[in-house]
C-alpha atoms as a PDB file:
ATOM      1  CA  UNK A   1      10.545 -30.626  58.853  1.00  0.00           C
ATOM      2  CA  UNK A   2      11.788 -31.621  54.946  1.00  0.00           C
ATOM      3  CA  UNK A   3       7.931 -31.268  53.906  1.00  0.00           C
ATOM      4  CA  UNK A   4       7.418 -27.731  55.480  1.00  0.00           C
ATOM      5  CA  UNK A   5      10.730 -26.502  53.690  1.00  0.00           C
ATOM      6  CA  UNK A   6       9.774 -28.663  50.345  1.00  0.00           C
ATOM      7  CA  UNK A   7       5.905 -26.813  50.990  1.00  0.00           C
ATOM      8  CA  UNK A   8       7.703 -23.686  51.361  1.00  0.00           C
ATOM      9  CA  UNK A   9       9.642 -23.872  48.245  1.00  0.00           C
ATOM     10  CA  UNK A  10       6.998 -24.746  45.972  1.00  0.00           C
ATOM     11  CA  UNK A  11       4.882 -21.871  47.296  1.00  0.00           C
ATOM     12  CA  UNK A  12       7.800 -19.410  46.727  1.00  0.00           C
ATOM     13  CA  UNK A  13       8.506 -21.099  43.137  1.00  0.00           C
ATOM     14  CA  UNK A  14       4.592 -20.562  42.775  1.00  0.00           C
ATOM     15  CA  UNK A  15       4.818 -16.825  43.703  1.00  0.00           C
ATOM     16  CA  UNK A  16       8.206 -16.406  41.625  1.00  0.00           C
ATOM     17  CA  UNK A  17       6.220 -17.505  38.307  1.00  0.00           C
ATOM     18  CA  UNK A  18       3.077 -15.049  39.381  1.00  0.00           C
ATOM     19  CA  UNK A  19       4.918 -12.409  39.856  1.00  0.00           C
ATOM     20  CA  UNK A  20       6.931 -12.733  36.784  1.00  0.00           C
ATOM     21  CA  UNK A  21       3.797 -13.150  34.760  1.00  0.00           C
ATOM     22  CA  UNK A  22       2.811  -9.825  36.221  1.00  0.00           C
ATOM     23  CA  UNK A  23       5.314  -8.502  35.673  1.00  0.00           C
ATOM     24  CA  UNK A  24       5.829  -8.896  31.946  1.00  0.00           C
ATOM     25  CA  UNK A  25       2.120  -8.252  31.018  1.00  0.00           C
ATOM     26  CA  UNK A  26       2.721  -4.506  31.835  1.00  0.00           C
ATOM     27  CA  UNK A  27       5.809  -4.382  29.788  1.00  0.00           C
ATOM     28  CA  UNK A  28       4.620  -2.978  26.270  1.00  0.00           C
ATOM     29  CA  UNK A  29       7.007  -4.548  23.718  1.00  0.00           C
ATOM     30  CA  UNK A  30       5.439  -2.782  20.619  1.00  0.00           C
ATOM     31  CA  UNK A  31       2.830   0.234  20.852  1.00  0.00           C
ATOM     32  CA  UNK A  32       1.724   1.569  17.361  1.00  0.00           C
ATOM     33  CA  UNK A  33       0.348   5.754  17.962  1.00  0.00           C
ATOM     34  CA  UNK A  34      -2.053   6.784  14.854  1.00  0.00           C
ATOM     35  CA  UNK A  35      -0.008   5.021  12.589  1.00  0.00           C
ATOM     36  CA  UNK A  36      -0.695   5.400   8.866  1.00  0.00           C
ATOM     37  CA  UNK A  37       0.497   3.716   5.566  1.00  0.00           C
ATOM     38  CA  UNK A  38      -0.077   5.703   2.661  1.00  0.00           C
ATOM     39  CA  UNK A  39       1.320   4.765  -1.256  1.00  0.00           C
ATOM     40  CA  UNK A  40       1.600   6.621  -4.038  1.00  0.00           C
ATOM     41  CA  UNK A  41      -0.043   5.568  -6.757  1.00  0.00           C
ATOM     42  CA  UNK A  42       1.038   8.208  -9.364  1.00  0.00           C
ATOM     43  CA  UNK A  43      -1.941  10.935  -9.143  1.00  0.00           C
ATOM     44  CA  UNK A  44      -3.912   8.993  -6.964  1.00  0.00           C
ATOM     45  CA  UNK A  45      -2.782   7.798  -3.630  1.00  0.00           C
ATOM     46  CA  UNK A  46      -4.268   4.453  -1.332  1.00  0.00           C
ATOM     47  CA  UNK A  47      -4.534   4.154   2.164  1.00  0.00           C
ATOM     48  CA  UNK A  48      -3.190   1.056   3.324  1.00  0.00           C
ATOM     49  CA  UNK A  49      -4.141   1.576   7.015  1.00  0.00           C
ATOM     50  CA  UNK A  50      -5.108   4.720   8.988  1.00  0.00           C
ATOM     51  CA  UNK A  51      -5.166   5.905  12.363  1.00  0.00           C
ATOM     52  CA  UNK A  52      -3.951   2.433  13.871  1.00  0.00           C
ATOM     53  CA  UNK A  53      -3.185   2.325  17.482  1.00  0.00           C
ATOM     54  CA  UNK A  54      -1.816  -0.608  19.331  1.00  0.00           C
ATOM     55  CA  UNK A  55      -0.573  -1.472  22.313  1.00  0.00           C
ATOM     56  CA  UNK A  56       1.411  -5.018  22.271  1.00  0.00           C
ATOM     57  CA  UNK A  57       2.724  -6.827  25.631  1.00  0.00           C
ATOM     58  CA  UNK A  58       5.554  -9.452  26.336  1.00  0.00           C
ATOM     59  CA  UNK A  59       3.495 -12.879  26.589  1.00  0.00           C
ATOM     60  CA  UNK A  60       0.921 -11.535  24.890  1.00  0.00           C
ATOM     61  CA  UNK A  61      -0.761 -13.136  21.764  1.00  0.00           C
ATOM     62  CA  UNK A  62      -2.414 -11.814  18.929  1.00  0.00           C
ATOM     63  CA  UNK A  63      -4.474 -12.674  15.988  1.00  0.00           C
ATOM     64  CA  UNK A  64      -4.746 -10.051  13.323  1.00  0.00           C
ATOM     65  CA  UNK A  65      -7.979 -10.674  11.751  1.00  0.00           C
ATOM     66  CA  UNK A  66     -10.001  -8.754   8.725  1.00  0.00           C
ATOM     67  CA  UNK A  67     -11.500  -9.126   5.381  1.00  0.00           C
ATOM     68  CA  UNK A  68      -9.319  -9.108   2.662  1.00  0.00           C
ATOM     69  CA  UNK A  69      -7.620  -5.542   1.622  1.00  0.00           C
ATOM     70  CA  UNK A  70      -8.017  -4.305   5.211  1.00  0.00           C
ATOM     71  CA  UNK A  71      -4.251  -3.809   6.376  1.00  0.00           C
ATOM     72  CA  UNK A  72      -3.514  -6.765   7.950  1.00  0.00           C
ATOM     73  CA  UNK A  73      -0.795  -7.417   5.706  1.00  0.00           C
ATOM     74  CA  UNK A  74       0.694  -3.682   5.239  1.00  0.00           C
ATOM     75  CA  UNK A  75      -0.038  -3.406   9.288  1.00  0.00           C
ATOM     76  CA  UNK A  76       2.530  -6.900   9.689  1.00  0.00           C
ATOM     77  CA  UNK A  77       5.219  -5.531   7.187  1.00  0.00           C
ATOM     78  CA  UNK A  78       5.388  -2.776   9.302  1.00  0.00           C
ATOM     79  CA  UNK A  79       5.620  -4.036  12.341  1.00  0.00           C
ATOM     80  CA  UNK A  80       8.658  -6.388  11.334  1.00  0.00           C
ATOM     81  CA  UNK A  81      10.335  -3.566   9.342  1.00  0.00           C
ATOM     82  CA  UNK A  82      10.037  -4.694   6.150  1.00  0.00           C
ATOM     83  CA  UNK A  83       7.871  -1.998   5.324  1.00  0.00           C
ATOM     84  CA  UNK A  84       7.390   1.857   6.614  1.00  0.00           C
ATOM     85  CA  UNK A  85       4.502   3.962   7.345  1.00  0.00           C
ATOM     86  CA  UNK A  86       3.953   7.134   6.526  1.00  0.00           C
ATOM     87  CA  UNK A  87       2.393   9.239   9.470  1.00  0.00           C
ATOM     88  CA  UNK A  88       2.241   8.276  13.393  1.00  0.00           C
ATOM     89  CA  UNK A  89       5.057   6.541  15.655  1.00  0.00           C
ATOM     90  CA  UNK A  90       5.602   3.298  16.425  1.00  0.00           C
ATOM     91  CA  UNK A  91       8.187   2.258  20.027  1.00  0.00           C
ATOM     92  CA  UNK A  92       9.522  -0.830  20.068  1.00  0.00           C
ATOM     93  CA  UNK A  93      10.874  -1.404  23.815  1.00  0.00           C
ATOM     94  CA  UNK A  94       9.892   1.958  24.177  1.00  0.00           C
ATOM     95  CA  UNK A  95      12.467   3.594  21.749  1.00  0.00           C
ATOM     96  CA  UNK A  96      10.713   5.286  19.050  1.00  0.00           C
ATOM     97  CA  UNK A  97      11.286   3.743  14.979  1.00  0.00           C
ATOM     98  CA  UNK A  98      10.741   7.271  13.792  1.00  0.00           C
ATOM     99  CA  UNK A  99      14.764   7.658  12.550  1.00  0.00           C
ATOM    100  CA  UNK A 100      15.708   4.153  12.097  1.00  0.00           C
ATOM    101  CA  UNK A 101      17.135   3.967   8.945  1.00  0.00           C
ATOM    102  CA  UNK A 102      14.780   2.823   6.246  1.00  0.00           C
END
């Protein structure tokens, strides 16, 4: 009787960690909506990125990946807060950045 409470256990520990998994891959941490970095360079102005949308869950991982002067960079700064874009929205936990202090 120990091994069929022991075999129990495990399978609920088993179906604890599934579940959890499941759980947290539907939870969007960060979710970028046509988000756009623009700078002003004097009369002309640069697009840093344009039109980005992005949908990023707990437990996720991600690679940013691109040729040099694509974004990833301006698209990072962003995302941490170091930087701010220009047009779009960006949630974090589902509470929109758009008046967080700059």
């Amino acid at each position: 009787s120990e091994y069929v409470f022991f075999a129990f256990d495990i399978y609920r520990y088993i179906y604890d960690i599934i579940n959890i998994s499941i759980y947290y891959q539907r939870w969007t941490m960060i979710k970028l909506v046509d988000l756009t970095k623009i700078y002003n360079a004097g009369e002309s102005n640069g697009i840093g990125i344009q039109g980005i949308n992005l949908e990023l869950n707990v437990g996720e991982f991600v690679a940013i990946v691109g040729s040099s002067g694509s974004g990833k960079t301006t698209l990072l700064n962003i995302v941490s807060g170091m930087d701010t874009y220009t047009e779009g929205e960006m949630f974090i936990d589902n509470i929109s950045t758009a008046n967080f202090d700059s």
